[in-house]
PDB file of N, CA and C in Angstrom:
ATOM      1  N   UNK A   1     -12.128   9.423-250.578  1.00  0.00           N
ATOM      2  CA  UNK A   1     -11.703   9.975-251.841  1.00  0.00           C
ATOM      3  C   UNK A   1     -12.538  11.221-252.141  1.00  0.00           C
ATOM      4  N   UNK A   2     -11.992  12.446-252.732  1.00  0.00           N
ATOM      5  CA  UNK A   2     -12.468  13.440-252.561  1.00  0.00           C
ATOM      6  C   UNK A   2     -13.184  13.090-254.246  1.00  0.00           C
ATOM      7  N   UNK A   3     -14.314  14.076-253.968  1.00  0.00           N
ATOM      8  CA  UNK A   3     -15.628  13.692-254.891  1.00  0.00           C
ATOM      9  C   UNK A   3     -15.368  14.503-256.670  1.00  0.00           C
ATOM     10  N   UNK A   4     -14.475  15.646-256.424  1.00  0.00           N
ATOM     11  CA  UNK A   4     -14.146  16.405-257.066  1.00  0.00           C
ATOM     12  C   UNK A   4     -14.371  15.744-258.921  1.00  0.00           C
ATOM     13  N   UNK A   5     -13.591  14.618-259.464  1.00  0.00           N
ATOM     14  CA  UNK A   5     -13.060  14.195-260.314  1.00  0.00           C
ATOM     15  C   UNK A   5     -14.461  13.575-260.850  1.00  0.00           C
ATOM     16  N   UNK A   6     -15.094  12.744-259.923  1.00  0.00           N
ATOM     17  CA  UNK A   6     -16.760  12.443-260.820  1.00  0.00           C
ATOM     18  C   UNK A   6     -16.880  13.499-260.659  1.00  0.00           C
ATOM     19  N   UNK A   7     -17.634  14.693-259.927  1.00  0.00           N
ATOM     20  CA  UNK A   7     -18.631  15.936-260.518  1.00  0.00           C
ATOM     21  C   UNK A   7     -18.005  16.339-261.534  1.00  0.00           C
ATOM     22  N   UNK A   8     -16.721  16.084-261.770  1.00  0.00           N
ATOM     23  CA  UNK A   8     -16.299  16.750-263.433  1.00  0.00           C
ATOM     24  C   UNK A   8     -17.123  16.301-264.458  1.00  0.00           C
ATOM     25  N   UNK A   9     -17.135  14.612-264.018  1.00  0.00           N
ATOM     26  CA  UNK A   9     -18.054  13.948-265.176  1.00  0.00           C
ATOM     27  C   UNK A   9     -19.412  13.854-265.335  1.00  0.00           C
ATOM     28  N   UNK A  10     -19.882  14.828-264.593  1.00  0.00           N
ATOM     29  CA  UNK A  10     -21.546  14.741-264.386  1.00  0.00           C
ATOM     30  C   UNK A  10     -22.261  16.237-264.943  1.00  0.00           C
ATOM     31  N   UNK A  11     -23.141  16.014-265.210  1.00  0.00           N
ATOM     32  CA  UNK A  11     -23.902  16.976-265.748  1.00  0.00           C
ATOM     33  C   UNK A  11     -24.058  18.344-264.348  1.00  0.00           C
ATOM     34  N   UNK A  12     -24.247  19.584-264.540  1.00  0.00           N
ATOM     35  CA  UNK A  12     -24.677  20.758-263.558  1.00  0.00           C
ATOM     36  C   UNK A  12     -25.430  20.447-262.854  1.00  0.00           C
ATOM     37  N   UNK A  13     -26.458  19.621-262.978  1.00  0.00           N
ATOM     38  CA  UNK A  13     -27.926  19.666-262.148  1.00  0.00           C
ATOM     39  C   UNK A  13     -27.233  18.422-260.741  1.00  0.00           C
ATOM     40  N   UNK A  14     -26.449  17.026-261.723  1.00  0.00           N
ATOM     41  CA  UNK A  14     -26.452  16.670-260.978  1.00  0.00           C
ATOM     42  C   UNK A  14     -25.295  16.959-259.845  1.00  0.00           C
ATOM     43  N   UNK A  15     -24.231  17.831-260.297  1.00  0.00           N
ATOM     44  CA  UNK A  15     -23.271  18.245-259.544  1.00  0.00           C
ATOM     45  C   UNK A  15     -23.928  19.069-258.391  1.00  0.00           C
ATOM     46  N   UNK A  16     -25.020  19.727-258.640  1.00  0.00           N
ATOM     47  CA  UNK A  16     -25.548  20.376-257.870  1.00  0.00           C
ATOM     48  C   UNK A  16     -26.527  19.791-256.723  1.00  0.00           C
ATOM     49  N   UNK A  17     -27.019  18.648-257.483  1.00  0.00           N
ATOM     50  CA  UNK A  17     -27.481  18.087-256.377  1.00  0.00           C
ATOM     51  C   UNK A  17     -26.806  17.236-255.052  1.00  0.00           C
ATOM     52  N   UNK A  18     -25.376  16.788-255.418  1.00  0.00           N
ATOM     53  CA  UNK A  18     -24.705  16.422-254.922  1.00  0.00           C
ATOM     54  C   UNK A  18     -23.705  17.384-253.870  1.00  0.00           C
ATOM     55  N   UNK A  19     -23.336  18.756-254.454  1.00  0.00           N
ATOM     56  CA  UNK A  19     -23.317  19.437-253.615  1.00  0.00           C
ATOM     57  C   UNK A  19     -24.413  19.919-252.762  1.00  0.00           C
ATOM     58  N   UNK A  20     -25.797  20.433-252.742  1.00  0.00           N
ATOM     59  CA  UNK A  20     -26.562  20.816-252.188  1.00  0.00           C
ATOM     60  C   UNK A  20     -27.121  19.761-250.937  1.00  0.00           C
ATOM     61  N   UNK A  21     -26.465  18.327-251.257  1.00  0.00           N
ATOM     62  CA  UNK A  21     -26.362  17.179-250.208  1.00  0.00           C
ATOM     63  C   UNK A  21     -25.307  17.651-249.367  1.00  0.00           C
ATOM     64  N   UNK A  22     -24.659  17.862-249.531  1.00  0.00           N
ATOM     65  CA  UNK A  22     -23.433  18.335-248.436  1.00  0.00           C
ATOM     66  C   UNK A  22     -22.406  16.871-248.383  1.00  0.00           C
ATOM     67  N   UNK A  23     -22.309  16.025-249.889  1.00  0.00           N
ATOM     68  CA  UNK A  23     -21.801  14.611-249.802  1.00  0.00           C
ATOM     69  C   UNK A  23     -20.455  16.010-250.712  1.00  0.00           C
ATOM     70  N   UNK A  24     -19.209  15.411-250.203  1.00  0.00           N
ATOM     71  CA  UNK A  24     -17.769  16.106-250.211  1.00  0.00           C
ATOM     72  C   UNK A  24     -16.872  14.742-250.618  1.00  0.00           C
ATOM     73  N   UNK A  25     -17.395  13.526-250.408  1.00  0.00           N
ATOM     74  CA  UNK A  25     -16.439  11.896-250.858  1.00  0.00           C
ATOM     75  C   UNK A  25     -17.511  11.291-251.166  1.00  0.00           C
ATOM     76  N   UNK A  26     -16.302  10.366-252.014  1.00  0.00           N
ATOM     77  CA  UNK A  26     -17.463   9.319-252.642  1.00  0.00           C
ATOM     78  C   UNK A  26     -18.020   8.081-251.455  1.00  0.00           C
ATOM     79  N   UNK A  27     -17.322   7.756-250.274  1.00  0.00           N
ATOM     80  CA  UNK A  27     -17.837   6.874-249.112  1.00  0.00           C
ATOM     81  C   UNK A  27     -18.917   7.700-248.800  1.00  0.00           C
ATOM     82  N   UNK A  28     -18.961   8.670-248.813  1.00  0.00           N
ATOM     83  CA  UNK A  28     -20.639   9.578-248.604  1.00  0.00           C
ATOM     84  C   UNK A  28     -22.068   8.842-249.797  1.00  0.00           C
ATOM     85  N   UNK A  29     -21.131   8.637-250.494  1.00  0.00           N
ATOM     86  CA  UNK A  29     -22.292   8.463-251.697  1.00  0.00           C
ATOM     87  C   UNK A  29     -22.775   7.138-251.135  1.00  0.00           C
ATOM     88  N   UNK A  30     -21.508   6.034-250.822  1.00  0.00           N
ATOM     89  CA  UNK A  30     -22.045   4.792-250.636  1.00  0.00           C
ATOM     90  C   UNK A  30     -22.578   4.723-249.588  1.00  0.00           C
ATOM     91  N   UNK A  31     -22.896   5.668-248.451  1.00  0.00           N
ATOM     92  CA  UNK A  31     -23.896   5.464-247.246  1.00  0.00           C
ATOM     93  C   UNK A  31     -25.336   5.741-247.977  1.00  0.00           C
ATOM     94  N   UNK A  32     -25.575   5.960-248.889  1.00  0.00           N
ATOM     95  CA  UNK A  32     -26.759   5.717-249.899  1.00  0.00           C
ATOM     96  C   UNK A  32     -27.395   4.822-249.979  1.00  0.00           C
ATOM     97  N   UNK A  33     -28.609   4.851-250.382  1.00  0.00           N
ATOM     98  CA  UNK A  33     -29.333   3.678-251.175  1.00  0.00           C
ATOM     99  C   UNK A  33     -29.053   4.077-252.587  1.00  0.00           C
ATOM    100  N   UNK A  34     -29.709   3.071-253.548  1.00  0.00           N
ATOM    101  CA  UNK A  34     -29.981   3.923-255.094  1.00  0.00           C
ATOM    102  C   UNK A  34     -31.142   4.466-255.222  1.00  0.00           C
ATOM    103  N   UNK A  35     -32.380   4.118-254.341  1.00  0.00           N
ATOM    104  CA  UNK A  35     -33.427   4.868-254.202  1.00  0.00           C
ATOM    105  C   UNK A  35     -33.391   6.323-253.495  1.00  0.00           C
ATOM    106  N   UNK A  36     -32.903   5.780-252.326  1.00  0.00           N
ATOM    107  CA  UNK A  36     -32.255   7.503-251.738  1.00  0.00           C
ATOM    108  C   UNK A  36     -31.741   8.498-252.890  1.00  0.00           C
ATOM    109  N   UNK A  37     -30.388   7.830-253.426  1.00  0.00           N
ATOM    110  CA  UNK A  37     -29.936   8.950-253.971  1.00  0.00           C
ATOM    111  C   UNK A  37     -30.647   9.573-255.194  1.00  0.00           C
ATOM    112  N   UNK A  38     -30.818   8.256-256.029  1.00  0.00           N
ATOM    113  CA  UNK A  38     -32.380   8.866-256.930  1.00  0.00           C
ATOM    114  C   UNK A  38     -33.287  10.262-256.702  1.00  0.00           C
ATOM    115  N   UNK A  39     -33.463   9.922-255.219  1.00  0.00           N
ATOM    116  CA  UNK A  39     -34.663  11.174-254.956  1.00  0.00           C
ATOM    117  C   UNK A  39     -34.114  12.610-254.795  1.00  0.00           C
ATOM    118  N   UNK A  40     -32.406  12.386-255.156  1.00  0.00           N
ATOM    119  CA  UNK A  40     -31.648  14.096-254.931  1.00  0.00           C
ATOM    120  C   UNK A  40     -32.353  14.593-256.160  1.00  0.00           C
ATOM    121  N   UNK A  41     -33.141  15.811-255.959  1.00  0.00           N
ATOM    122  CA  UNK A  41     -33.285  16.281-257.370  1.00  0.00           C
ATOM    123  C   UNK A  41     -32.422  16.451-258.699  1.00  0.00           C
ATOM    124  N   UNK A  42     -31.870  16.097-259.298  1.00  0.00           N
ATOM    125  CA  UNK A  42     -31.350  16.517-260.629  1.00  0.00           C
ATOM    126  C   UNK A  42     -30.188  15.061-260.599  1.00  0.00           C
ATOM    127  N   UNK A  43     -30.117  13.907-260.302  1.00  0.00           N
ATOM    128  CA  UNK A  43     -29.739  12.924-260.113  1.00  0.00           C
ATOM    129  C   UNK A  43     -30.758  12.076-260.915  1.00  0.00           C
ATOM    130  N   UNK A  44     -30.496  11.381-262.530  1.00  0.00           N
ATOM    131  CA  UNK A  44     -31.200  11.068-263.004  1.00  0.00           C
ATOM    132  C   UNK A  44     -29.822   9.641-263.835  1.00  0.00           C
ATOM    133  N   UNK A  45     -30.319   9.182-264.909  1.00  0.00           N
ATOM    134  CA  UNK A  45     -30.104   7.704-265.174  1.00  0.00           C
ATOM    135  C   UNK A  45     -28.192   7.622-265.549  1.00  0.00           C
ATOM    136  N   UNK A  46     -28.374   8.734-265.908  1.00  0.00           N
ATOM    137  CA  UNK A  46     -26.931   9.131-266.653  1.00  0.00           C
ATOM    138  C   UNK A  46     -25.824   9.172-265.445  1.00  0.00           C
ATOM    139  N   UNK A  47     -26.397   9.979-264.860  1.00  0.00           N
ATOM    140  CA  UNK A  47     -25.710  10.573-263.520  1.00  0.00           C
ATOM    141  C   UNK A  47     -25.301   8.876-262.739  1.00  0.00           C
ATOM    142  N   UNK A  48     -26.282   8.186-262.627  1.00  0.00           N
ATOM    143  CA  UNK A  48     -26.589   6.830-261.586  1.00  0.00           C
ATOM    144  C   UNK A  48     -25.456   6.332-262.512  1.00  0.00           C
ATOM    145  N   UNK A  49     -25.264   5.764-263.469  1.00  0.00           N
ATOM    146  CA  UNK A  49     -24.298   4.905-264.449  1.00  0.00           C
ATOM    147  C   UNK A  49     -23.061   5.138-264.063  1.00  0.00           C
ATOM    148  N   UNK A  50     -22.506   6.955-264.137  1.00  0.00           N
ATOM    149  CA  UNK A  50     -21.516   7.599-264.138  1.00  0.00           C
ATOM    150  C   UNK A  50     -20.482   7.214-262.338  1.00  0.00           C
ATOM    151  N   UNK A  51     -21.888   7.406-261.289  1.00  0.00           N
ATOM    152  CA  UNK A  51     -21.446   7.191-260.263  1.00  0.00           C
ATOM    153  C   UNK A  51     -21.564   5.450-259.473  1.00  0.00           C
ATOM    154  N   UNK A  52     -22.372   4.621-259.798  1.00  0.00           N
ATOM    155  CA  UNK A  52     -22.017   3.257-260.089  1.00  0.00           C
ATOM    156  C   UNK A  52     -20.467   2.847-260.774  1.00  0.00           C
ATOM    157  N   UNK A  53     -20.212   3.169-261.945  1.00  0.00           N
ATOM    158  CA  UNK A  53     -19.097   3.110-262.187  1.00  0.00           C
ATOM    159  C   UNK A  53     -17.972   3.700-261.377  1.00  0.00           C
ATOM    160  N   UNK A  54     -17.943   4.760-260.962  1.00  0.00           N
ATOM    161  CA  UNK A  54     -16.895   5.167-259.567  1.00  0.00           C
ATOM    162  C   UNK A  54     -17.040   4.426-258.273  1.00  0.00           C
ATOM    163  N   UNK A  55     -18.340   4.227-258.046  1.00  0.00           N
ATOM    164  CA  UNK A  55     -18.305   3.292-256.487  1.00  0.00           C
ATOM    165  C   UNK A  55     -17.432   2.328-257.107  1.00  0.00           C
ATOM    166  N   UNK A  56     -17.789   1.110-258.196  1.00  0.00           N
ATOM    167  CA  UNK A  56     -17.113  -0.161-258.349  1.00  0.00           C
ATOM    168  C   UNK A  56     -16.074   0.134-258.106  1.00  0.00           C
ATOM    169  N   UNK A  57     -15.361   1.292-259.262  1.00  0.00           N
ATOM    170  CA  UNK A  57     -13.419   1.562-259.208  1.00  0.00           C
ATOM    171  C   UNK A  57     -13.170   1.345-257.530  1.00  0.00           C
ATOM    172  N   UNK A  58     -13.920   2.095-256.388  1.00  0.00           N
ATOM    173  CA  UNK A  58     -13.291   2.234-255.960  1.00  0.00           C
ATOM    174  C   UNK A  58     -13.694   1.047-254.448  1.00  0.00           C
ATOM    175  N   UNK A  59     -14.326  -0.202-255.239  1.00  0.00           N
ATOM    176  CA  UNK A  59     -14.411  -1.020-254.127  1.00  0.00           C
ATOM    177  C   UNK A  59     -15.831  -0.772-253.037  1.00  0.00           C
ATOM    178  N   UNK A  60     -16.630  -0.044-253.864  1.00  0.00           N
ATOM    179  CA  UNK A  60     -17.876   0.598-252.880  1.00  0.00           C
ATOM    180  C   UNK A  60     -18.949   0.235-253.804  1.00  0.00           C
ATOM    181  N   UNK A  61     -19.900   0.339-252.870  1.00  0.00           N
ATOM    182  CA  UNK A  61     -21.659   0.139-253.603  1.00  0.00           C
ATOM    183  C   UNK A  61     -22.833   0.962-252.743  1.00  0.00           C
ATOM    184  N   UNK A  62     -23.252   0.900-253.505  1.00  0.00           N
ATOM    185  CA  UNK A  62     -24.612   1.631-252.689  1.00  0.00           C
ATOM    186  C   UNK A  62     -24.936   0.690-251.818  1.00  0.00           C
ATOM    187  N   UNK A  63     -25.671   1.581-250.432  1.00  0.00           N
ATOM    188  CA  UNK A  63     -26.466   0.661-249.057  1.00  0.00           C
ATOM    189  C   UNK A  63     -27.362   0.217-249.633  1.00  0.00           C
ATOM    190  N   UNK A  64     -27.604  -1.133-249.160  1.00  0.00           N
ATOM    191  CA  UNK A  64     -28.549  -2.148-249.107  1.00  0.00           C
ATOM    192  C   UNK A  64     -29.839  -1.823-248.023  1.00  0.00           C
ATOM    193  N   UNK A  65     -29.629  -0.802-247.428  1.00  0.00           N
ATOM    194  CA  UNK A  65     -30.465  -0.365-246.891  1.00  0.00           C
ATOM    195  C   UNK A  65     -32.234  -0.632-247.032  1.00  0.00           C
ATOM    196  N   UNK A  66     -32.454  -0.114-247.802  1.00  0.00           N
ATOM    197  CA  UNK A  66     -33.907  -0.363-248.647  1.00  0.00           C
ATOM    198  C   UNK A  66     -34.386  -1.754-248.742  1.00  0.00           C
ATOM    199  N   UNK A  67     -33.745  -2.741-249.035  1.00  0.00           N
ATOM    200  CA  UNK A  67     -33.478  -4.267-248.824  1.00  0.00           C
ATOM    201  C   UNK A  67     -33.735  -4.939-247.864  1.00  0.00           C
ATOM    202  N   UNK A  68     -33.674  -4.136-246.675  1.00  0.00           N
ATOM    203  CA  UNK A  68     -32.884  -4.775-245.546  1.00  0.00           C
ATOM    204  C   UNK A  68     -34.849  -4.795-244.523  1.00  0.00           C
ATOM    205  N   UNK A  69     -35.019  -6.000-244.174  1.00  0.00           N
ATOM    206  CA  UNK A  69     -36.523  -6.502-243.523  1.00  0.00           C
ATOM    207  C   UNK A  69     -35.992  -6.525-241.617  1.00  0.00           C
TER     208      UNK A  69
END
């Protein structure tokens, strides 16, 4: 799914950080952790809510990665 429709709903910094990732879909986002993506600069609490709520819609979650022993 093309990423277009959340960066509408996100603040500049974090649109920018998300472009400056080179993430273009939201299955990009969910090869993430929430710690990973956290550390994009300008990706802050608002932003995390906004895109949590789009993974769920669309059947996705952040990697468990970080978790994982």
């Amino acid at each position: 799914m093309e990423i277009d429709i959340i960066l509408q709903k996100l603040a500049k910094p974090a649109q920018r950080a998300i472009q400056n990732a080179g993430i273009t879909t939201i299955e990009q986002i969910s090869e993430y952790s929430e710690k990973e993506f956290l550390e994009l600069h300008g990706i802050g609490k608002n932003a995390m809510s906004i895109i949590k709520l789009a993974l769920d819609e669309n059947g996705l979650s952040f990697s468990d990665k970080d978790n994982k022993k």
